[in-house]
Protein backbone atom coordinates (compact mmCIF):
# COMPACT_ATOMS: atom_id res chain seq x y z
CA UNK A 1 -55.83 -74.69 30.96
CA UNK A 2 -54.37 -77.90 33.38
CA UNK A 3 -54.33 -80.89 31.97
CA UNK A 4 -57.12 -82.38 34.33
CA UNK A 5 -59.16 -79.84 33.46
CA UNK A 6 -62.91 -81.50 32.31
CA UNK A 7 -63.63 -80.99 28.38
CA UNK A 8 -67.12 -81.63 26.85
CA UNK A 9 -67.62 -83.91 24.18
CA UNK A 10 -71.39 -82.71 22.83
CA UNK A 11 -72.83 -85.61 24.06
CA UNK A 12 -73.65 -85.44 27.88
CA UNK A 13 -74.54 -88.97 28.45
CA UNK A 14 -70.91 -89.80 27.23
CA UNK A 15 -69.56 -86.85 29.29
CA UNK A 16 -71.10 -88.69 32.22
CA UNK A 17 -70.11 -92.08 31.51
CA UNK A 18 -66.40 -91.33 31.07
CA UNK A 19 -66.32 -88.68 33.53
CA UNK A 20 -65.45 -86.49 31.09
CA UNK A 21 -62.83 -86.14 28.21
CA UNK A 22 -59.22 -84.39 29.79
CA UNK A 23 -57.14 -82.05 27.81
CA UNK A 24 -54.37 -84.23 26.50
CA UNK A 25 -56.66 -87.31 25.83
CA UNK A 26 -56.63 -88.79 22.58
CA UNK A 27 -60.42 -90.29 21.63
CA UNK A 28 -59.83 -93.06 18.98
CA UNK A 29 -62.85 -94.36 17.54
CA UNK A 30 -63.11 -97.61 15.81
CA UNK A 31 -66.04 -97.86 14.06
CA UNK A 32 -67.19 -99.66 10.77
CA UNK A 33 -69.15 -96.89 9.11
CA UNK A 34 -67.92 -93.50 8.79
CA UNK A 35 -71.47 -92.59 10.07
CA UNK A 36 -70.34 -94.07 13.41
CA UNK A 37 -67.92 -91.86 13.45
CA UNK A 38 -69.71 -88.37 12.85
CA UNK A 39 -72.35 -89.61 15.58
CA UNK A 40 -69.35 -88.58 17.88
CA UNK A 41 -67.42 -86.08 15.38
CA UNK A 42 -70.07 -83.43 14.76
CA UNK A 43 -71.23 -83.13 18.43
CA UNK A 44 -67.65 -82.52 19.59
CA UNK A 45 -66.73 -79.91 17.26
CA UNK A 46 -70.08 -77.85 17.77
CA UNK A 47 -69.54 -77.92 21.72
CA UNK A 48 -65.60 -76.79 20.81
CA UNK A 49 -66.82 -73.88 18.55
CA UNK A 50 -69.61 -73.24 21.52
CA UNK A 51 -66.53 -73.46 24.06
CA UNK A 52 -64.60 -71.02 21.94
CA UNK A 53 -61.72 -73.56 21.32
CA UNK A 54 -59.22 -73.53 18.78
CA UNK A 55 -60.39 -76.13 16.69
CA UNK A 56 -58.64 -78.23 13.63
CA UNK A 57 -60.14 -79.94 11.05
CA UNK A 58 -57.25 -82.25 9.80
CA UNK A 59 -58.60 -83.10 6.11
CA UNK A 60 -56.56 -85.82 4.05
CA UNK A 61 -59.26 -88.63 3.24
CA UNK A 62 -61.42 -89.02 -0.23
CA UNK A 63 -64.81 -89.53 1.82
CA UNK A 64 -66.90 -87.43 2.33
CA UNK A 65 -65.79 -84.87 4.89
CA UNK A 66 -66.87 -84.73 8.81
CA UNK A 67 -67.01 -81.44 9.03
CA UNK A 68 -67.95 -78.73 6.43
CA UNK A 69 -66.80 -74.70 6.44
CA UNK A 70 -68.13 -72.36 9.49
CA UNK A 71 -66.98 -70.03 11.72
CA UNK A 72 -64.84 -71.46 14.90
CA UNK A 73 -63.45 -74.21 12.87
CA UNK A 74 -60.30 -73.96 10.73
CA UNK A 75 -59.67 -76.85 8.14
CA UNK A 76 -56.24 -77.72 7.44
CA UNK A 77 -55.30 -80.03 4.04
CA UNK A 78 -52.97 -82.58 3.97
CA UNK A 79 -51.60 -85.01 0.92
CA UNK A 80 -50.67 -88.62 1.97
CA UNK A 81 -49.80 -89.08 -1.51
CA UNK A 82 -46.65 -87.15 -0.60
CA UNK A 83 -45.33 -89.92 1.03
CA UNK A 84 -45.22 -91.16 5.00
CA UNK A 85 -42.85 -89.17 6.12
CA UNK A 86 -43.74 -85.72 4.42
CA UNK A 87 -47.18 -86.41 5.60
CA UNK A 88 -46.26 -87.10 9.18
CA UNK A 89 -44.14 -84.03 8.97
CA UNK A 90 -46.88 -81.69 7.89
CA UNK A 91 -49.49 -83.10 10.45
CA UNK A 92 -46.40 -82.56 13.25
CA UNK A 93 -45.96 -79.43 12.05
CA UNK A 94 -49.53 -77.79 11.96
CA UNK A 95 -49.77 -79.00 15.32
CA UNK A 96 -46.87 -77.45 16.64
CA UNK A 97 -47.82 -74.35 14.98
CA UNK A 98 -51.38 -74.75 16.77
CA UNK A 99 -50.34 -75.24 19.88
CA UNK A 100 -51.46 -77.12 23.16
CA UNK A 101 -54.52 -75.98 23.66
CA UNK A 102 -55.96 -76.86 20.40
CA UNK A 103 -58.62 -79.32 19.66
CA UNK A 104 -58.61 -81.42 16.08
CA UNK A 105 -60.96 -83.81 14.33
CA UNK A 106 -59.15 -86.28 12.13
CA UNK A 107 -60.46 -87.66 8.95
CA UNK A 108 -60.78 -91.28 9.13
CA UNK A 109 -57.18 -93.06 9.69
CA UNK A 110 -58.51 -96.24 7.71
CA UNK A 111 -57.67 -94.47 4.57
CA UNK A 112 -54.26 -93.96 4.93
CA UNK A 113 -54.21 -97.43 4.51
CA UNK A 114 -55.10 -97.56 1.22
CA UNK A 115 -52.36 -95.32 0.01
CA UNK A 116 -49.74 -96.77 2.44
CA UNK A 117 -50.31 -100.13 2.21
CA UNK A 118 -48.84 -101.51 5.31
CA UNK A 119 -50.46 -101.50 9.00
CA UNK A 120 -47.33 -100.63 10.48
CA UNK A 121 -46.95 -96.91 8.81
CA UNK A 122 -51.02 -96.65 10.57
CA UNK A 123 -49.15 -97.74 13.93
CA UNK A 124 -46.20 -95.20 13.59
CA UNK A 125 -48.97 -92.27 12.42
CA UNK A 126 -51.76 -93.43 14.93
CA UNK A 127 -48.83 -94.51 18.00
């Protein structure tokens, strides 16, 4: 797959506006509900599992999650209570182990915050 190459997001209208996601992009949502978020979560990961991806769940956060079990979707765990570094280490490392053509939803970065305590451990993580 090139890295120009057009991905879907699930929601046409967006696909059209943006002119599409590219493999490589990084989609950062800021939002102030986590419904916000799974407005854009949930479509993307059904049009990944329809577009046979390899897609990640990365699951650390208490709320509630985006994404539940089904097939086409693999859910990874991860503890920030382990600290900022062993956390960053594990996320590194399932990604490496994934490799480059894989496709991951990310629980909501906002609650790191609450067990790191400090807005510049979010920019290292989310940088």
């Amino acid at each position: 797959m090139g890295a120009f190459d057009k991905i879907r997001s699930g929601l046409p209208g967006m696909d059209e506006l943006l002119n599409y996601i590219r493999m490589g992009d990084n989609v950062v949502w800021s939002v102030s509900d986590l419904e916000d978020f799974k407005f854009f979560a949930i479509p993307f990961a059904e049009q990944a599992i329809r577009d046979g991806r390899n897609l990640i769940y990365m699951r650390f956060a208490e709320h509630e999650p985006l994404l539940t079990p089904r097939e086409g979707l693999k859910i990874c765990t991860f503890d920030p209570d382990k600290g900022f570094e062993a956390f960053t280490v594990d996320i590194y490392n399932q990604i490496t182990e994934e490799g480059k053509d894989a496709f991951y939803v990310f629980d909501s970065l906002s609650s790191l915050q609450s067990v790191w305590y400090t807005d510049l451990m979010m920019g290292n993580f989310s940088g």
